[in-house]
Protein backbone atom coordinates (compact mmCIF):
# COMPACT_ATOMS: atom_id res chain seq x y z
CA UNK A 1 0.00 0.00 0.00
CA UNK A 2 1.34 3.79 -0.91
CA UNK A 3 1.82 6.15 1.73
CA UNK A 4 -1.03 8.29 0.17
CA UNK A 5 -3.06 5.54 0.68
CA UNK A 6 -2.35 4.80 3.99
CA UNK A 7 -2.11 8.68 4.99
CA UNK A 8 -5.70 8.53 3.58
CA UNK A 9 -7.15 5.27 5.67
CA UNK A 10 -5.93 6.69 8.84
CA UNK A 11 -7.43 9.74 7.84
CA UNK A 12 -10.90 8.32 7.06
CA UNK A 13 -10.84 6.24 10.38
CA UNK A 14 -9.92 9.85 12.09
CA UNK A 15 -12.78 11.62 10.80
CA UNK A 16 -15.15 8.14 12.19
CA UNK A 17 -13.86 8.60 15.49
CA UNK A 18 -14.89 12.35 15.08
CA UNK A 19 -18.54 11.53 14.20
CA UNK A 20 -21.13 13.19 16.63
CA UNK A 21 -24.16 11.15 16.74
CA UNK A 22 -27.61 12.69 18.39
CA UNK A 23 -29.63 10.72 20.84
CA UNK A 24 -33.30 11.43 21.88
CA UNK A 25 -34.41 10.34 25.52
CA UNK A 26 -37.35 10.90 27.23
CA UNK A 27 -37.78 11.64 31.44
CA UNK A 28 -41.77 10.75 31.75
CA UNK A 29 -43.27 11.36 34.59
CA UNK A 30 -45.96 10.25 36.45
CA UNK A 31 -47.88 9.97 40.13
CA UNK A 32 -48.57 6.26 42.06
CA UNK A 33 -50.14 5.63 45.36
CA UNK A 34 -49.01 2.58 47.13
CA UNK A 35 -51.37 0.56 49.05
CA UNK A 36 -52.12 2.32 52.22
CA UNK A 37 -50.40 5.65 51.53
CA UNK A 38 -52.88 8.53 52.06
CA UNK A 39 -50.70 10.73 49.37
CA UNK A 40 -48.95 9.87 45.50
CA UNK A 41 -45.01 10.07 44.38
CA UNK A 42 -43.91 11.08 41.16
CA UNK A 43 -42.68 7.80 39.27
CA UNK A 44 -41.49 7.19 35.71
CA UNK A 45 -40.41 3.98 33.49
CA UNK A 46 -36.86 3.33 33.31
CA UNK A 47 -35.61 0.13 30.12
CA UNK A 48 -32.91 -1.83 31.22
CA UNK A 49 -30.33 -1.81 28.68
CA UNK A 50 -29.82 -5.02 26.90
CA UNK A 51 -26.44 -4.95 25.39
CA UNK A 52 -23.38 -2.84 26.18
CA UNK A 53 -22.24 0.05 27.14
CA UNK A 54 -23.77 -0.64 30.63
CA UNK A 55 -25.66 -3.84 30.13
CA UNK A 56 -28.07 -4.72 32.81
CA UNK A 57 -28.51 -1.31 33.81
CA UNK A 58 -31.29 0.76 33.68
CA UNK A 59 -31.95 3.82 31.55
CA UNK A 60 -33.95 6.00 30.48
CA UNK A 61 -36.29 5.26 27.45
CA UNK A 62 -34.84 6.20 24.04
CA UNK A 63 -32.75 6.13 20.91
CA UNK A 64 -30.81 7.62 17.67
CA UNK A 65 -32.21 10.59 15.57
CA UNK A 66 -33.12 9.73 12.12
CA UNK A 67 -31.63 12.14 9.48
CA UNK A 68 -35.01 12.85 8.32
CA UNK A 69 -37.47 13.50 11.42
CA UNK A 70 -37.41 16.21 13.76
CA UNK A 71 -36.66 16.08 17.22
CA UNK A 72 -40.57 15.97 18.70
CA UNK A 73 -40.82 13.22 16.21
CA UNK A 74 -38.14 11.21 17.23
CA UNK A 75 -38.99 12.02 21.19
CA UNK A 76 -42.28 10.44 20.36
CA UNK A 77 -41.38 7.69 17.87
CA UNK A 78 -38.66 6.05 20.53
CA UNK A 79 -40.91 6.77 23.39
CA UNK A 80 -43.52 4.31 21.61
CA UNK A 81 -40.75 1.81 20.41
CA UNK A 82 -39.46 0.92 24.27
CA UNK A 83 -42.40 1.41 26.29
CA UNK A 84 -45.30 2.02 24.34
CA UNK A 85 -46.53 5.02 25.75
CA UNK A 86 -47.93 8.40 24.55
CA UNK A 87 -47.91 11.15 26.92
CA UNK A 88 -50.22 14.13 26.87
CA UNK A 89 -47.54 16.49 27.33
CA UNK A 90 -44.32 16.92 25.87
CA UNK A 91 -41.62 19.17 25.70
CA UNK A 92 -37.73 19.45 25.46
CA UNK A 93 -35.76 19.63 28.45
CA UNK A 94 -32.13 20.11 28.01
CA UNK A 95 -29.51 19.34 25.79
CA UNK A 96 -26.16 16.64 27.55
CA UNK A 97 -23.11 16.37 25.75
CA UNK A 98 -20.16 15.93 28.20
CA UNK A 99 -17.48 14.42 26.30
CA UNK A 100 -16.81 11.81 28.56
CA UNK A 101 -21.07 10.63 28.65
CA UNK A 102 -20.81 7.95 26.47
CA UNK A 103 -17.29 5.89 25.04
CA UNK A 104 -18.30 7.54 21.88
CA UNK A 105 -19.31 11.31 21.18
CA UNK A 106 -22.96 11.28 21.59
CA UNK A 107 -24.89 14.81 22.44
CA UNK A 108 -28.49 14.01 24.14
CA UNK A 109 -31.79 16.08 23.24
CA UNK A 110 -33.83 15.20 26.71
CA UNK A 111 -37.64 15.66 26.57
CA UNK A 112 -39.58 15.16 29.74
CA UNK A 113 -42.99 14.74 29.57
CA UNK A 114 -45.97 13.38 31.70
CA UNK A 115 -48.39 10.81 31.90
CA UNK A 116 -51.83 10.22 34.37
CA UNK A 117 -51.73 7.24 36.04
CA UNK A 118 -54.30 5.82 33.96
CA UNK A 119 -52.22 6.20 31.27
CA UNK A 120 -49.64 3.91 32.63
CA UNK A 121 -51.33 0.71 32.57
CA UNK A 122 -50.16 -0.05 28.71
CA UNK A 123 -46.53 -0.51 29.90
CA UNK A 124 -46.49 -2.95 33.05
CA UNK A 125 -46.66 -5.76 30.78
CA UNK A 126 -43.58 -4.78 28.93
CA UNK A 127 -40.80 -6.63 28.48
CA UNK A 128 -37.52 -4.37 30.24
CA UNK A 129 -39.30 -1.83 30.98
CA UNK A 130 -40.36 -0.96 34.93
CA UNK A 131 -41.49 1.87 37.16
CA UNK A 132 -39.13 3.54 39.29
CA UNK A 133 -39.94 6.29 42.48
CA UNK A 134 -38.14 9.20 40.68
CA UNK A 135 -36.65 10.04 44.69
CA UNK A 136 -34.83 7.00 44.98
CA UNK A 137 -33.68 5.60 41.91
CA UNK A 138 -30.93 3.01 41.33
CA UNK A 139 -27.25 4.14 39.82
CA UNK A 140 -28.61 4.48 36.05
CA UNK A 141 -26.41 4.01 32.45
CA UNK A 142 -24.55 6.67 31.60
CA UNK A 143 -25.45 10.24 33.20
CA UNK A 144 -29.30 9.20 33.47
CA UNK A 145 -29.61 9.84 37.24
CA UNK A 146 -28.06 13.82 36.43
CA UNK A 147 -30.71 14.04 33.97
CA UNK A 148 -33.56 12.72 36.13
CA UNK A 149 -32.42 14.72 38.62
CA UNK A 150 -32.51 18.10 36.47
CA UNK A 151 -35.54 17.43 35.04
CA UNK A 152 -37.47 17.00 38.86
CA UNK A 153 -35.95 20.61 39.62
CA UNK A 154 -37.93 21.43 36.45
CA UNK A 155 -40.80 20.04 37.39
CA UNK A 156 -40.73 21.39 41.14
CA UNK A 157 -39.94 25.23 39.58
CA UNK A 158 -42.43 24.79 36.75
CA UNK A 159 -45.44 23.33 38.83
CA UNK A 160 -45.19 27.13 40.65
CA UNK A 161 -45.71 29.05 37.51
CA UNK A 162 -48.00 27.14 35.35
CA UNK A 163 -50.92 25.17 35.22
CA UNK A 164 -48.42 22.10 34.47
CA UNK A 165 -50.26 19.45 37.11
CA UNK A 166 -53.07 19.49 34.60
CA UNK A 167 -50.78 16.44 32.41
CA UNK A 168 -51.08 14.17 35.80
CA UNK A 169 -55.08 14.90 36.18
CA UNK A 170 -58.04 13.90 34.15
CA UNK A 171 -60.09 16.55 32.65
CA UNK A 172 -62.34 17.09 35.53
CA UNK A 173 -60.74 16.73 39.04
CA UNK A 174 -61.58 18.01 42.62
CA UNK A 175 -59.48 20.37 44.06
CA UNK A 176 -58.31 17.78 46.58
CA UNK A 177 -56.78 15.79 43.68
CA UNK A 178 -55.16 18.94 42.30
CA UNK A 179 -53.89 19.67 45.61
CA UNK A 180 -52.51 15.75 45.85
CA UNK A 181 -50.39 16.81 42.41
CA UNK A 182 -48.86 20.08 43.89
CA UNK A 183 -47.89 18.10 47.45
CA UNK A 184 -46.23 14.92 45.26
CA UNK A 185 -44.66 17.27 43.39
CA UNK A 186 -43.58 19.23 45.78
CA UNK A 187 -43.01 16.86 48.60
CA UNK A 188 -44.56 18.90 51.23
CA UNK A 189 -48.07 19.34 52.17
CA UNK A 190 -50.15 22.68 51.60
CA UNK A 191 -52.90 23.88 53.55
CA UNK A 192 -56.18 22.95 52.23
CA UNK A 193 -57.92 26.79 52.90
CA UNK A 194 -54.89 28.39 50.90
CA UNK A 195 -54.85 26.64 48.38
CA UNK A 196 -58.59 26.66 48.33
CA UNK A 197 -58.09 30.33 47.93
CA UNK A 198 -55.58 30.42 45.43
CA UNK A 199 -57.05 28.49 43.21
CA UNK A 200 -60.30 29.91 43.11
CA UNK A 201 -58.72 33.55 42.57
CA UNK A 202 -56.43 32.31 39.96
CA UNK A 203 -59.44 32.65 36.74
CA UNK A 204 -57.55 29.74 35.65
CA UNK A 205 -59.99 27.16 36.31
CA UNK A 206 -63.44 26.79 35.40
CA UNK A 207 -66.04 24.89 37.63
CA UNK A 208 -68.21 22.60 36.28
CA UNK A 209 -72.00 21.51 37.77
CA UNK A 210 -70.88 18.08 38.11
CA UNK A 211 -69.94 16.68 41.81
CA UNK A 212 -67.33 13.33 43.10
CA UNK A 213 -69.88 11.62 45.45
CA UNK A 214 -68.03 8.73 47.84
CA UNK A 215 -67.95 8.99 51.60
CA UNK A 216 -67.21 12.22 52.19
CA UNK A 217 -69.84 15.32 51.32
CA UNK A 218 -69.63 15.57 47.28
CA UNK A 219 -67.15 17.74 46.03
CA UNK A 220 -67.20 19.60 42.60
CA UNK A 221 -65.78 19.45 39.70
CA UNK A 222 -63.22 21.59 37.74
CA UNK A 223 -61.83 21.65 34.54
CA UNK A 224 -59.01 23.93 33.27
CA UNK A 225 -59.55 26.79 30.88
CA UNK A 226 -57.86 25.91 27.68
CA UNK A 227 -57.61 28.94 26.72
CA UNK A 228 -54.62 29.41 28.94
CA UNK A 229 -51.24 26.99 27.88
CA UNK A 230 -49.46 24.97 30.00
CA UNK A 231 -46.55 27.02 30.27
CA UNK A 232 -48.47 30.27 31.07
CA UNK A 233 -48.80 31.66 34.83
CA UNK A 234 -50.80 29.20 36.83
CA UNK A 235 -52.95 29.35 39.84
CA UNK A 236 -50.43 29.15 42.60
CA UNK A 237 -47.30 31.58 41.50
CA UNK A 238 -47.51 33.50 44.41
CA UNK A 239 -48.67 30.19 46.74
CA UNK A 240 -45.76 28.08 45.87
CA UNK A 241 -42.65 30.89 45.33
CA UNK A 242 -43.93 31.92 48.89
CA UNK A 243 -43.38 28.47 50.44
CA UNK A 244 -47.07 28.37 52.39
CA UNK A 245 -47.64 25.12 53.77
């Protein structure tokens, strides 16, 4: 073989080492109550990785960008390949691309997204894939837990500015179960009369003329007014940056 030709291999395999290649994961969130707890924790599905780099470990759900989808695309397309869910809300959290993530150079476009708990039925059967208490996780693949961990600080800061619970609740909820989303989000409890309050003043939600019956007194029903996003100022700004409990 010439020198030119070998100058040229070794500078092919040179420019393959520098390759980039773009991932897509997914942090979904959801709420569970265990038997006998009186309150919910924020959960989501973790895949346990089947071949290496980290084999046997689990990680969160995802995979490669395709040269010719975009990034929501993708964010849904591998969220439905490995666990077979669809959330009702989605939206990108944060780019990772620490050199040292991955043995090769891959750069990470992180959604996070959430799911109501009636959603999450579909994937308990699933092969590799299982629900994790997003507090107390296991040492994931790669950087997973720093990701996880980012994306519940976004959660906690968003749930204070915007009507974000409203992905973990049906369309018509009490404001006890709204309530129950803010405290497992938040970890604490809030006072029932505050909240009450805050909520009410917000404009944000709309009662309906439908009531829960059970054993307590009947409470209503509310829905939220769609004419205001998720990511627009929600009922409890004030409530939440104020730390009432």
């Amino acid at each position: 073989m010439t020198r030119t030709a070998t100058a040229s291999l070794a500078s092919a395999a040179s420019a393959a080492e520098d390759v980039t290649r773009v991932a897509v994961s997914t942090v979904i969130f959801s709420l569970r109550r265990d038997p006998g707890s009186d309150c919910s924790t924020v959960v989501l599905p973790l895949v346990r990785r089947t071949r290496d780099p980290h084999e046997g470990l689990w990680a969160l759900p995802g995979g490669w960008l395709d040269i010719a989808e975009s990034l929501d695309a993708a964010a849904s397309r591998t969220l439905g390949e490995t666990t077979g869910l669809a959330p009702s809300y989605l939206e990108q959290l944060y780019a990772f691309g620490a050199v040292d993530r991955s043995p090769t150079r891959v750069v990470s476009i992180v959604y996070w997204a959430l799911l109501r708990p009636d959603e999450v039925e579909g994937s308990k059967d699933l092969e590799n894939v299982e629900w994790f208490d997003a507090a107390s996780l296991p040492r994931l693949a790669f950087d997973h837990n720093e990701i996880v961990e980012y994306a519940l600080w976004r959660l906690r800061n968003k749930v204070g500015y915007s009507r974000i619970a409203h992905g973990l609740l049906a369309d018509e909820f009490t404001l006890a179960e709204l309530r129950e989303v803010y405290e497992s989000i938040l970890g604490r409890r809030l006072d029932p009369a505050n909240f009450r309050r805050q909520v009410e003043g917000s404009g944000t939600l709309l009662p309906t003329d439908r009531f829960r019956t059970g054993s307590h007194r009947p409470a209503r029903l509310y829905r939220y007014n769609r004419d205001v996003e998720l990511a627009d100022l929600g009922p409890l700004a004030g409530f939440v940056r104020k730390g009432s409990s």
